[in-house]
N, C-alpha and C. Protein backbone atom coordinates (compact mmCIF):
# COMPACT_ATOMS: atom_id res chain seq x y z
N UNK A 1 8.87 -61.05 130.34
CA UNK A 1 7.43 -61.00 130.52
C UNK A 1 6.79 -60.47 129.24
N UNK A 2 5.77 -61.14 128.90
CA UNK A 2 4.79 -61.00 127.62
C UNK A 2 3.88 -59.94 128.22
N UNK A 3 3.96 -58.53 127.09
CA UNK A 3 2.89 -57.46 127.68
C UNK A 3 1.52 -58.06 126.58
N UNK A 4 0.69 -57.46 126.45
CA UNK A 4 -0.49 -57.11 126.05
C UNK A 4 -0.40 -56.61 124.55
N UNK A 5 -0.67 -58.17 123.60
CA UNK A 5 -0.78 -57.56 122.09
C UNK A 5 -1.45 -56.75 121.31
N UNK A 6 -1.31 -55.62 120.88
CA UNK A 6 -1.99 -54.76 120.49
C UNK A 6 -1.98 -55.18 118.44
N UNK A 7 -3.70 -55.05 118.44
CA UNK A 7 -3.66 -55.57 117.05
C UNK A 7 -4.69 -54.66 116.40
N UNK A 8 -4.34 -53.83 115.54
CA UNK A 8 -5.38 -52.91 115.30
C UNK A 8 -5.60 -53.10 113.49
N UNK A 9 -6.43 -52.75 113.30
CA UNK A 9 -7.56 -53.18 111.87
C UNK A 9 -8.06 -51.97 110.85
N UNK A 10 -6.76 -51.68 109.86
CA UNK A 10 -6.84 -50.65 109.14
C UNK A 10 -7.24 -51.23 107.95
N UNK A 11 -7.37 -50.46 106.72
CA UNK A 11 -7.84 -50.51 105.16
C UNK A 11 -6.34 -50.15 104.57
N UNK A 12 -6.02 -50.83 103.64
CA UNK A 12 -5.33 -51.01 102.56
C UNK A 12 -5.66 -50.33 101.10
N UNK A 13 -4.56 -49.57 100.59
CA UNK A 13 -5.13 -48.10 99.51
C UNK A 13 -6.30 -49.10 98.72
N UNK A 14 -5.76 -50.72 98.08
CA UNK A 14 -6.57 -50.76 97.35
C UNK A 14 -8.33 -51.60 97.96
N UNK A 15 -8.00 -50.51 99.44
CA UNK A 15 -9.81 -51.26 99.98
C UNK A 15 -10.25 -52.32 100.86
N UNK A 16 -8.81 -53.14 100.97
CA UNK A 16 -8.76 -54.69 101.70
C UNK A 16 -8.72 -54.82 103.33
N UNK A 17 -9.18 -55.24 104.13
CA UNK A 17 -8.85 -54.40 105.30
C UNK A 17 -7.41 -55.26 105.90
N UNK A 18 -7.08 -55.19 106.47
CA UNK A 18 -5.35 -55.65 107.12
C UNK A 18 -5.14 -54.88 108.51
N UNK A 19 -4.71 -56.59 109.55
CA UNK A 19 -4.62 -56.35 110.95
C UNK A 19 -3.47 -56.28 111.12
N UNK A 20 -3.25 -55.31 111.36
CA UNK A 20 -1.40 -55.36 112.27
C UNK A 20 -0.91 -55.02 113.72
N UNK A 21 -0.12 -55.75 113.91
CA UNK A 21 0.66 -55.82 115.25
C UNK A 21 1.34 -54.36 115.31
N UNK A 22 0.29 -53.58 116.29
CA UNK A 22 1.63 -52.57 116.20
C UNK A 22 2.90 -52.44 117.07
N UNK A 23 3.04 -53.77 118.08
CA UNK A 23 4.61 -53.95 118.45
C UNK A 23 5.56 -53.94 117.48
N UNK A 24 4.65 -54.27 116.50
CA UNK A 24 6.11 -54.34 115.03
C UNK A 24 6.14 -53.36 114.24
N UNK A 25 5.24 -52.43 114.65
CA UNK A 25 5.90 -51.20 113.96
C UNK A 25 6.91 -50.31 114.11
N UNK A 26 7.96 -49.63 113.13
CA UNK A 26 9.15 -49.02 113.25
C UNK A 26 8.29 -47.12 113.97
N UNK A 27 7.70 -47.10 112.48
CA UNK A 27 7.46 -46.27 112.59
C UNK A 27 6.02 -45.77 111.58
N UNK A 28 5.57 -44.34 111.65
CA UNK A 28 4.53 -43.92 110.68
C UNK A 28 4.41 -42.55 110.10
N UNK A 29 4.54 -42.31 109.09
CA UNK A 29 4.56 -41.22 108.58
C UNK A 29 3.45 -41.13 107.43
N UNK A 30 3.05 -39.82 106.93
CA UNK A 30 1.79 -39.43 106.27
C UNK A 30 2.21 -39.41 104.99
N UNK A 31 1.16 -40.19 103.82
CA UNK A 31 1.81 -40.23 102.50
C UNK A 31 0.93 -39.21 101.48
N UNK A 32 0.98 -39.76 100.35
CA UNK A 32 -0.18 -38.81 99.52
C UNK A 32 -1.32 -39.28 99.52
N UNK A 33 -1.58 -40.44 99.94
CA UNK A 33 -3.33 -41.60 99.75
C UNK A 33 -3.64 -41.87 101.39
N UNK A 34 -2.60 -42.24 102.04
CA UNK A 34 -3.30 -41.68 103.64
C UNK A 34 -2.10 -41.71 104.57
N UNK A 35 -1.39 -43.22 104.69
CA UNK A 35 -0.37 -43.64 105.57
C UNK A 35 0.67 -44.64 105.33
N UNK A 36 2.22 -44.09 105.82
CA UNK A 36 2.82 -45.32 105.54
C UNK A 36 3.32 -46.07 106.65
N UNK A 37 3.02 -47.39 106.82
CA UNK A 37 3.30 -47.86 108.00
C UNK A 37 4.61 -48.90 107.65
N UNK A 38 5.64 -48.49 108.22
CA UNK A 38 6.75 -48.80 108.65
C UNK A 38 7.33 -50.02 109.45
N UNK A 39 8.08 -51.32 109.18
CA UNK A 39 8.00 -52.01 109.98
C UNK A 39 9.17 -52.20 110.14
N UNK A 40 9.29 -52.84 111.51
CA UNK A 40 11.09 -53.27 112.01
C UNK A 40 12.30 -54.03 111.14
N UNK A 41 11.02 -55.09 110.72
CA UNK A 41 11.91 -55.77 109.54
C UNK A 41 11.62 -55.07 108.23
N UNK A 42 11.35 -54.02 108.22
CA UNK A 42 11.73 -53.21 106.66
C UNK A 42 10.51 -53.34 105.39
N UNK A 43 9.21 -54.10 105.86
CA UNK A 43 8.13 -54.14 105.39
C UNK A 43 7.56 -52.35 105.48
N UNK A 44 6.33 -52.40 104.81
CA UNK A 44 5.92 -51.52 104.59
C UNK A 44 4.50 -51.52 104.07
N UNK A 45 3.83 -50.95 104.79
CA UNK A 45 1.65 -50.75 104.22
C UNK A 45 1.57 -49.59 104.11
N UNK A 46 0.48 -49.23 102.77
CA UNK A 46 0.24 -48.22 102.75
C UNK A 46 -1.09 -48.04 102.72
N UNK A 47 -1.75 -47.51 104.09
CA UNK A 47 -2.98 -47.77 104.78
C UNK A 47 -4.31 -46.28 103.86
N UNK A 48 -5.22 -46.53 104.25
CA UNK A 48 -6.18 -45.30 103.64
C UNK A 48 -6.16 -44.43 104.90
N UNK A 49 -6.34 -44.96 106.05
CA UNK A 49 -6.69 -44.25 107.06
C UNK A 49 -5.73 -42.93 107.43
N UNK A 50 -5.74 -41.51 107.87
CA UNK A 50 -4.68 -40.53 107.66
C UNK A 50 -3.98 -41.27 108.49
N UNK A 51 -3.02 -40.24 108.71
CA UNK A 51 -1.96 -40.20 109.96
C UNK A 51 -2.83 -39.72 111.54
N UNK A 52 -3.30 -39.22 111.37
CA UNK A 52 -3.99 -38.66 112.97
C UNK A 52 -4.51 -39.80 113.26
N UNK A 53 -5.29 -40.63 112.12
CA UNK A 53 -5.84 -41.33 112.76
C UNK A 53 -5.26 -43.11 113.03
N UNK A 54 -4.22 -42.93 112.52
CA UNK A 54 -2.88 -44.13 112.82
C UNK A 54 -2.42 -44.04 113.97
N UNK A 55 -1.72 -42.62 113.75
CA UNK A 55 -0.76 -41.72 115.31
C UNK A 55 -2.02 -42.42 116.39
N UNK A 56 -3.16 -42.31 116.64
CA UNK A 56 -3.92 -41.96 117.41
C UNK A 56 -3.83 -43.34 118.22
N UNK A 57 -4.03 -44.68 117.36
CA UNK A 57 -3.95 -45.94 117.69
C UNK A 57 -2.39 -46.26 118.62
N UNK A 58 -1.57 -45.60 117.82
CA UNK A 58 -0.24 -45.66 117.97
C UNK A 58 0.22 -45.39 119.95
N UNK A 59 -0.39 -43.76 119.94
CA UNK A 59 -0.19 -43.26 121.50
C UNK A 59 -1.67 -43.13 121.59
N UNK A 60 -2.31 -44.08 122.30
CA UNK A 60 -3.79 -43.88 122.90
C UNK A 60 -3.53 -42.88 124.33
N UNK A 61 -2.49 -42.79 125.01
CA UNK A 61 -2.72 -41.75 126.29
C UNK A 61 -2.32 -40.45 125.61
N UNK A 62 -2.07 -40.29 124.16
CA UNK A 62 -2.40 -39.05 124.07
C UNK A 62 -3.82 -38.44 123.43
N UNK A 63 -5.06 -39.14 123.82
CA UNK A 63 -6.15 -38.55 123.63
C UNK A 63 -6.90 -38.43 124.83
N UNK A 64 -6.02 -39.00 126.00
CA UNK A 64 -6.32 -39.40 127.29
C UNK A 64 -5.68 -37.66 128.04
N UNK A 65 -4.91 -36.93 127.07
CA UNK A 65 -4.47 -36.14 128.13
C UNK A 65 -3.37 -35.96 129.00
N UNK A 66 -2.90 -37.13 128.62
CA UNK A 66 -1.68 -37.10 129.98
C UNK A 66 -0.64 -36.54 128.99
């Protein structure tokens, strides 16, 4: 069963904006310019937006509280 694609719409260091699938992300960790986003197949963006505000997209029920 096909869940629900999640496609969210960050900025790129040099300004560009770029949509990504975050089913395909590995993972995300915080760089020196904002974020590095991590992918399954071994790609890699390095976004402006921080980490809080990546993480945030990442687990939306944790601004929900639960």
């Amino acid at each position: 069963m096909e869940g629900n694609l999640m496609i969210a719409e960050f900025t790129l260091n040099d300004g560009n904006p770029v949509s990504i699938n975050m089913d395909q992300v590995d993972y995300v960790q915080p760089s020196d310019d904002g974020t590095l986003v991590v992918f399954a197949d071994g790609r890699h963006l390095e976004l402006q937006e921080s980490y809080d505000a990546v993480a945030e997209v990442l687990n939306p029920e944790r601004q929900a509280g639960c």
